[in-house]
Protein backbone atom coordinates (compact mmCIF):
# COMPACT_ATOMS: atom_id res chain seq x y z
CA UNK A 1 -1.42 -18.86 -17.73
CA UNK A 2 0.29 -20.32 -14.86
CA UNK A 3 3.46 -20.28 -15.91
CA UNK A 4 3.15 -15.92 -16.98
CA UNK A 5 1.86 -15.78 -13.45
CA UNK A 6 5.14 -17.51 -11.58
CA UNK A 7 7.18 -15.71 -14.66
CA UNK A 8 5.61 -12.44 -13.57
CA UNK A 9 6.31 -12.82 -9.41
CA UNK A 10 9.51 -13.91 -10.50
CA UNK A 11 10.44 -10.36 -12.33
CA UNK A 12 8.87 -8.66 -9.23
CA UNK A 13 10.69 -10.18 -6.93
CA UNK A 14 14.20 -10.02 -8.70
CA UNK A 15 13.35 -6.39 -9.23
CA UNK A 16 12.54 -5.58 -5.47
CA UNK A 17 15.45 -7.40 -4.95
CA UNK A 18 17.86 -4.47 -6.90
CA UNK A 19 15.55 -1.75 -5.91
CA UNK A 20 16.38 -2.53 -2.07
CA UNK A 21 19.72 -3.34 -2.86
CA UNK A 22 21.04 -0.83 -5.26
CA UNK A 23 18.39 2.06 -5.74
CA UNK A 24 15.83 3.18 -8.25
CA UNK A 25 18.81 3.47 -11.11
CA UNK A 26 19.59 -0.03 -10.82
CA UNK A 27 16.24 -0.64 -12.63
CA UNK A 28 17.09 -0.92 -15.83
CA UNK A 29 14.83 -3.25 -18.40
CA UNK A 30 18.37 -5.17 -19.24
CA UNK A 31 19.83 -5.21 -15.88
CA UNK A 32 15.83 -6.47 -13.99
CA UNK A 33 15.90 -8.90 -17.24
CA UNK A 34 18.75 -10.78 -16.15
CA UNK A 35 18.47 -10.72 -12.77
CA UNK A 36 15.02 -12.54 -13.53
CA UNK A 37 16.72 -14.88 -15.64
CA UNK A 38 14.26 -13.79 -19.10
CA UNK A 39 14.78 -12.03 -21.90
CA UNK A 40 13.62 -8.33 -22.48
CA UNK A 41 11.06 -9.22 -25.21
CA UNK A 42 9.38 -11.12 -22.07
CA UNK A 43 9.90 -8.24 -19.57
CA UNK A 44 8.08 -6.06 -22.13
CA UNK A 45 5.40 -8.41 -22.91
CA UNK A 46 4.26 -8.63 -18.78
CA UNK A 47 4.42 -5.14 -18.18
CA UNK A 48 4.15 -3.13 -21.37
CA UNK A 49 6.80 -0.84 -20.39
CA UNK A 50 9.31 0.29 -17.88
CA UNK A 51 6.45 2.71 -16.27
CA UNK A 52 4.02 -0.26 -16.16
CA UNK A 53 6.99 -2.28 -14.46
CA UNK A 54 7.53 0.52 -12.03
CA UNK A 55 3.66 0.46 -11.06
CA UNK A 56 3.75 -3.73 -11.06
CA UNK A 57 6.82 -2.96 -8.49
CA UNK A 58 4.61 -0.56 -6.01
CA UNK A 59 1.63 -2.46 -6.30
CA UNK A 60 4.24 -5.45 -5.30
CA UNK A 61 5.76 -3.09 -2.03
CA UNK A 62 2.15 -2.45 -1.21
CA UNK A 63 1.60 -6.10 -0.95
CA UNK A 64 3.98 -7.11 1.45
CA UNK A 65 3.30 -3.86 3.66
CA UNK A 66 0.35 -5.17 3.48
CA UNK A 67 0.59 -8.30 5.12
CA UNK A 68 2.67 -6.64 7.88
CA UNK A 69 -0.52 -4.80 8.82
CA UNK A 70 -2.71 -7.56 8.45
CA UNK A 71 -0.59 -9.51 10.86
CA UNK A 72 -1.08 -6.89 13.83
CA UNK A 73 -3.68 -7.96 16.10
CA UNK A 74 -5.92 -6.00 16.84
CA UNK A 75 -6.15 -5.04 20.52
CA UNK A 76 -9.10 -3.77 22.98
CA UNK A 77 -7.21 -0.19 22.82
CA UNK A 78 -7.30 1.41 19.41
CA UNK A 79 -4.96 3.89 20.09
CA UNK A 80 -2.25 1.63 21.24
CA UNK A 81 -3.19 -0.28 17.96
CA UNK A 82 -2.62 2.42 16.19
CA UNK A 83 0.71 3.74 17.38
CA UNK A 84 1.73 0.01 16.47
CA UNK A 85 0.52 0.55 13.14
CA UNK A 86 2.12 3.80 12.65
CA UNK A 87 5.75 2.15 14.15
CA UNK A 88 5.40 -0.99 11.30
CA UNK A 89 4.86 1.90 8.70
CA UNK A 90 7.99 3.89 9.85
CA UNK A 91 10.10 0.70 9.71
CA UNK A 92 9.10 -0.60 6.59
CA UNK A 93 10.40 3.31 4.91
CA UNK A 94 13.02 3.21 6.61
CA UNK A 95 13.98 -0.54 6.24
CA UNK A 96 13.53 -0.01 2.04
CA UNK A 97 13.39 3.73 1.30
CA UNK A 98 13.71 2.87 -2.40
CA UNK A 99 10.59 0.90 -2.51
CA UNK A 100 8.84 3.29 0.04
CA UNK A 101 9.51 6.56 -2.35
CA UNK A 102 8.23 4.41 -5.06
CA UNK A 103 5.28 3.32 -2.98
CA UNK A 104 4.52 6.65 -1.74
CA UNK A 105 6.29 9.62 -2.93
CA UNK A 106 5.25 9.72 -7.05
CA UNK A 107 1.80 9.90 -7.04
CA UNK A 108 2.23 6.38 -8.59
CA UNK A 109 -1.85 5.69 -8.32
CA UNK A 110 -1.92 2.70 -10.49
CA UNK A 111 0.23 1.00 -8.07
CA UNK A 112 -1.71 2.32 -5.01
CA UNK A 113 -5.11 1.25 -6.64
CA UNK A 114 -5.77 -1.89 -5.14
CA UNK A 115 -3.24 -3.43 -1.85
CA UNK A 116 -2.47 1.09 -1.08
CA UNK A 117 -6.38 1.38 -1.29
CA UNK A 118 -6.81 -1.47 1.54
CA UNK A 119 -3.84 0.04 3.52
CA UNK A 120 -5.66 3.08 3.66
CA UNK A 121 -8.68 1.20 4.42
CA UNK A 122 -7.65 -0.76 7.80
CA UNK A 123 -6.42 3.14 8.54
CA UNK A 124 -9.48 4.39 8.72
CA UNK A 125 -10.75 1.30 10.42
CA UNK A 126 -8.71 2.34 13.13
CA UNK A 127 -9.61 5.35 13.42
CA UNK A 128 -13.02 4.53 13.27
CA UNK A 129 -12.87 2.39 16.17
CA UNK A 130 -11.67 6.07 17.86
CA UNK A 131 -14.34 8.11 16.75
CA UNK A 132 -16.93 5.10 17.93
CA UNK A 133 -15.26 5.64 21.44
CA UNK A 134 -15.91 8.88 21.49
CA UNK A 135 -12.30 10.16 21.23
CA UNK A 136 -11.72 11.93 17.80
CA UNK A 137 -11.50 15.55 17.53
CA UNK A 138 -12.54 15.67 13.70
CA UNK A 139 -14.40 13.40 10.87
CA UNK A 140 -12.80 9.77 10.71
CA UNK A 141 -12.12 10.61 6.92
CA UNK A 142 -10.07 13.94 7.82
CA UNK A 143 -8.45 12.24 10.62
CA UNK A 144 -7.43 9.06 8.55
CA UNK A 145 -5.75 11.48 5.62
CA UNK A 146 -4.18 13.90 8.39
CA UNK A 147 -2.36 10.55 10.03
CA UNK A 148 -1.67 9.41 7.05
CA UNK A 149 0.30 12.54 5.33
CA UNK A 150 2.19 13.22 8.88
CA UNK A 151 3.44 9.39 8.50
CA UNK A 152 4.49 9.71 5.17
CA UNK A 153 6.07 13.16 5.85
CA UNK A 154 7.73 11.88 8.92
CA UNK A 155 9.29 8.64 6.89
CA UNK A 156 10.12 10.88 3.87
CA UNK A 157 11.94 13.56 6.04
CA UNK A 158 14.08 11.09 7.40
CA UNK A 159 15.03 9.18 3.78
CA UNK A 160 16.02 12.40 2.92
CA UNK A 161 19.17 12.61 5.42
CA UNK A 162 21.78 10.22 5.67
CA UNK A 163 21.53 7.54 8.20
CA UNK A 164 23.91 9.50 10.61
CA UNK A 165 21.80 12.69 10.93
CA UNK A 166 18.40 11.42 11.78
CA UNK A 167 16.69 12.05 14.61
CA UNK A 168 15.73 8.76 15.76
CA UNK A 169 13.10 10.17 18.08
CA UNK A 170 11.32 12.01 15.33
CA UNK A 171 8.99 9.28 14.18
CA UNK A 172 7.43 9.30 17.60
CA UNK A 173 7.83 12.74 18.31
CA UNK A 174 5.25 13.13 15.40
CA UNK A 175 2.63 10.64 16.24
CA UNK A 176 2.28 12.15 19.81
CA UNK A 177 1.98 15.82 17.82
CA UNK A 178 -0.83 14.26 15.51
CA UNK A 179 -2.44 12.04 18.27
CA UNK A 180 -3.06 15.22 20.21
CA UNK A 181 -4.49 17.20 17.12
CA UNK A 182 -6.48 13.97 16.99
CA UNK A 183 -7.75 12.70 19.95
CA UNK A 184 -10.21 14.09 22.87
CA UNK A 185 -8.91 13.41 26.78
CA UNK A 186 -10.29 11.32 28.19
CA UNK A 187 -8.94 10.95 31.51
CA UNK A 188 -7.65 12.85 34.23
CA UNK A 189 -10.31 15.94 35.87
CA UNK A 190 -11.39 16.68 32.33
CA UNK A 191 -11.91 13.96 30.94
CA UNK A 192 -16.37 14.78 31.00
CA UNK A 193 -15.93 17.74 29.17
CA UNK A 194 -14.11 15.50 26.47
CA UNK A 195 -16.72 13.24 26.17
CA UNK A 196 -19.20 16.00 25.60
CA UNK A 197 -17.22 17.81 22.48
CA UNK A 198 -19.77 18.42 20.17
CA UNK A 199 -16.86 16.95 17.51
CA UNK A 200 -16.51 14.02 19.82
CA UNK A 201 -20.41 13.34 19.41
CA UNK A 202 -20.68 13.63 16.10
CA UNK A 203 -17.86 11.59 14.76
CA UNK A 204 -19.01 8.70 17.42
CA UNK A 205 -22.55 9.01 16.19
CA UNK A 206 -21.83 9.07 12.84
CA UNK A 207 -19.46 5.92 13.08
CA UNK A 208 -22.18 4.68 15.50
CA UNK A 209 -24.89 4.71 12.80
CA UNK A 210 -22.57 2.93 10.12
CA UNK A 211 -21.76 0.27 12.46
CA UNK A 212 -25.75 -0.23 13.01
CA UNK A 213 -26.69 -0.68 9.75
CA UNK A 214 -29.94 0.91 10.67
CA UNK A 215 -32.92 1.12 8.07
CA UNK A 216 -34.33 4.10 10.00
CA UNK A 217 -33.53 6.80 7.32
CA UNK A 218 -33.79 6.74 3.85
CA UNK A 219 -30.93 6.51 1.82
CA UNK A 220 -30.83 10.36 0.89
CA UNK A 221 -31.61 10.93 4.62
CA UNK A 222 -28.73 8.91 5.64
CA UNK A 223 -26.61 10.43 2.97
CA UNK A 224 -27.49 14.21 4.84
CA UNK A 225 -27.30 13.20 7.91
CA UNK A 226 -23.65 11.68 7.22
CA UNK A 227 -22.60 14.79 5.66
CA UNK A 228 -23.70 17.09 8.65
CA UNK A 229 -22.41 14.82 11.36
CA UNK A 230 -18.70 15.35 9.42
CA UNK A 231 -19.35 18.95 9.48
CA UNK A 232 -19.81 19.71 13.02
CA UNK A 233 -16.82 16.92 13.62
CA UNK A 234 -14.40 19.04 11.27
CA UNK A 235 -15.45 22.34 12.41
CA UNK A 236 -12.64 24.02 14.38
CA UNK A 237 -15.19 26.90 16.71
CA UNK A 238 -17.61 23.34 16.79
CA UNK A 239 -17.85 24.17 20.46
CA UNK A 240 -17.77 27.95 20.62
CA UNK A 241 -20.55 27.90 17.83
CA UNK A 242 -22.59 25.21 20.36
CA UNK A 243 -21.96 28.09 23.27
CA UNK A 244 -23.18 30.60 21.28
CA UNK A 245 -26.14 29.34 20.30
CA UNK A 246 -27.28 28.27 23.61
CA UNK A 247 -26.58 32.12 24.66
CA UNK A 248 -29.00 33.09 21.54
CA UNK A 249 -31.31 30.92 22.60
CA UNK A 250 -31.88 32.86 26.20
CA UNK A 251 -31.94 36.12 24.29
CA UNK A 252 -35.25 37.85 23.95
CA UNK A 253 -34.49 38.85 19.95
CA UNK A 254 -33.85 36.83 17.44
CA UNK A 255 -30.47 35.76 15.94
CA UNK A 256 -29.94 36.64 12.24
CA UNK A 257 -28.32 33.64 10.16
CA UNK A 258 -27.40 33.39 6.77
CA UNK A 259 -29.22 36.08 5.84
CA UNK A 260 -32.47 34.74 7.44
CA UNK A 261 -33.81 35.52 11.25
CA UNK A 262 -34.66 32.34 12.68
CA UNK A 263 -38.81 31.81 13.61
């Protein structure tokens, strides 16, 4: 058992090895065969196939990307942690594209199951650690996906041109774009009125409450209460609707809703 487990790291590694070196048609079952020093019959035996190599391989990328993250300390300032997190993932694309389209540009889900899952997972983390601030814009689970499809757009984008015509500045370019969409002010003159976004309060109180771990609400309270704290954090007029409210509420008539007029 020991032995199919070095034999198996072994394959991985020779294959990353051509993959980085020579590209995604350098991955032949002969060609990764000899480069691990075993026959085909073996290659075949580990991984089933060439598509169960090729999701071995991503699983394998995800790995070490993973300890890259992992070794990032984690700072008093979550958004400084995660531009730092964002500038790892642009360098490890750009550093291997091969492996990165692999990783993250074929829908490859049996290789993201399990190392892509926990990348994803210190993500939101992050972001979480936003929200709790009081600083996000949006739900921590809309915010996580929107950071994480700008990063892989921005990394694919530039993969896609030869060395000579990228835009070096591009990578940060986009994180300032999506930190804006992202992120409340929070200082200068109007820096209040940021704290008091209606989105701002939700996502914090939501985050808030999971941090808590209270035993307040039941479980199918919790579970509604969770679900309309990320619906007033992902709703774009969040604030307008607030202000119009509070202007029905000083009217002398009631305000029809859904169909209904309110009591």
């Amino acid at each position: 058992m020991v032995r199919a487990v070095r034999t198996r790291e072994r394959v991985l590694d020779a294959a990353a090895e051509l993959l980085n070196r020579e590209g995604r048609t350098a991955l032949s079952t002969r060609a990764v065969s000899a480069a691990a020093g075993i026959q085909p019959p073996t290659l075949y035996r580990l991984f089933g196939d060439k598509a169960g190599l090729l999701d071995a391989l991503a699983a394998h990328g995800f790995a070490q990307y993973l300890a890259g993250k992992q070794a990032l300390e984690e700072t008093d300032d979550p958004v400084a942690d995660l531009r730092r997190s964002w500038d790892l993932h642009v360098g490890f694309g750009l550093s291997r594209p091969a492996c990165y389209i692999l990783m993250f540009g074929e829908g490859r889900r049996r290789g993201f199951a399990e190392a892509g899952a926990e990348t994803m997972g210190m993500l939101r983390r992050n972001v979480a650690r936003i929200a709790a601030a009081g600083r996000l814009r949006m739900s921590v689970d809309r915010a996580t996906w929107l950071l994480h499809a700008n990063g892989v757009g921005a990394v694919l984008s530039l993969i896609a041109l030869p060395p000579h015509e990228r835009d070096p500045d591009l990578p940060a370019a986009a994180f300032e774009h999506v930190l804006r969409t992202l992120t409340l002010t929070v200082d200068g003159d109007d820096a209040a009125d940021a704290r008091s976004g209606v989105a701002g309060r939700a996502a914090a109180l939501r985050e808030a409450l999971c941090i808590s771990g209270t035993t307040v609400l039941t479980r199918s309270e919790s579970t509604l209460l969770t679900d309309w704290l990320d619906r007033l954090a992902d709703a774009d007029d969040a604030d307008s609707a607030g202000s119009a409210a509070a202007t029905d509420r000083r009217t002398d008539h009631p305000v029809e809703r859904d169909g209904r007029d309110d009591a």
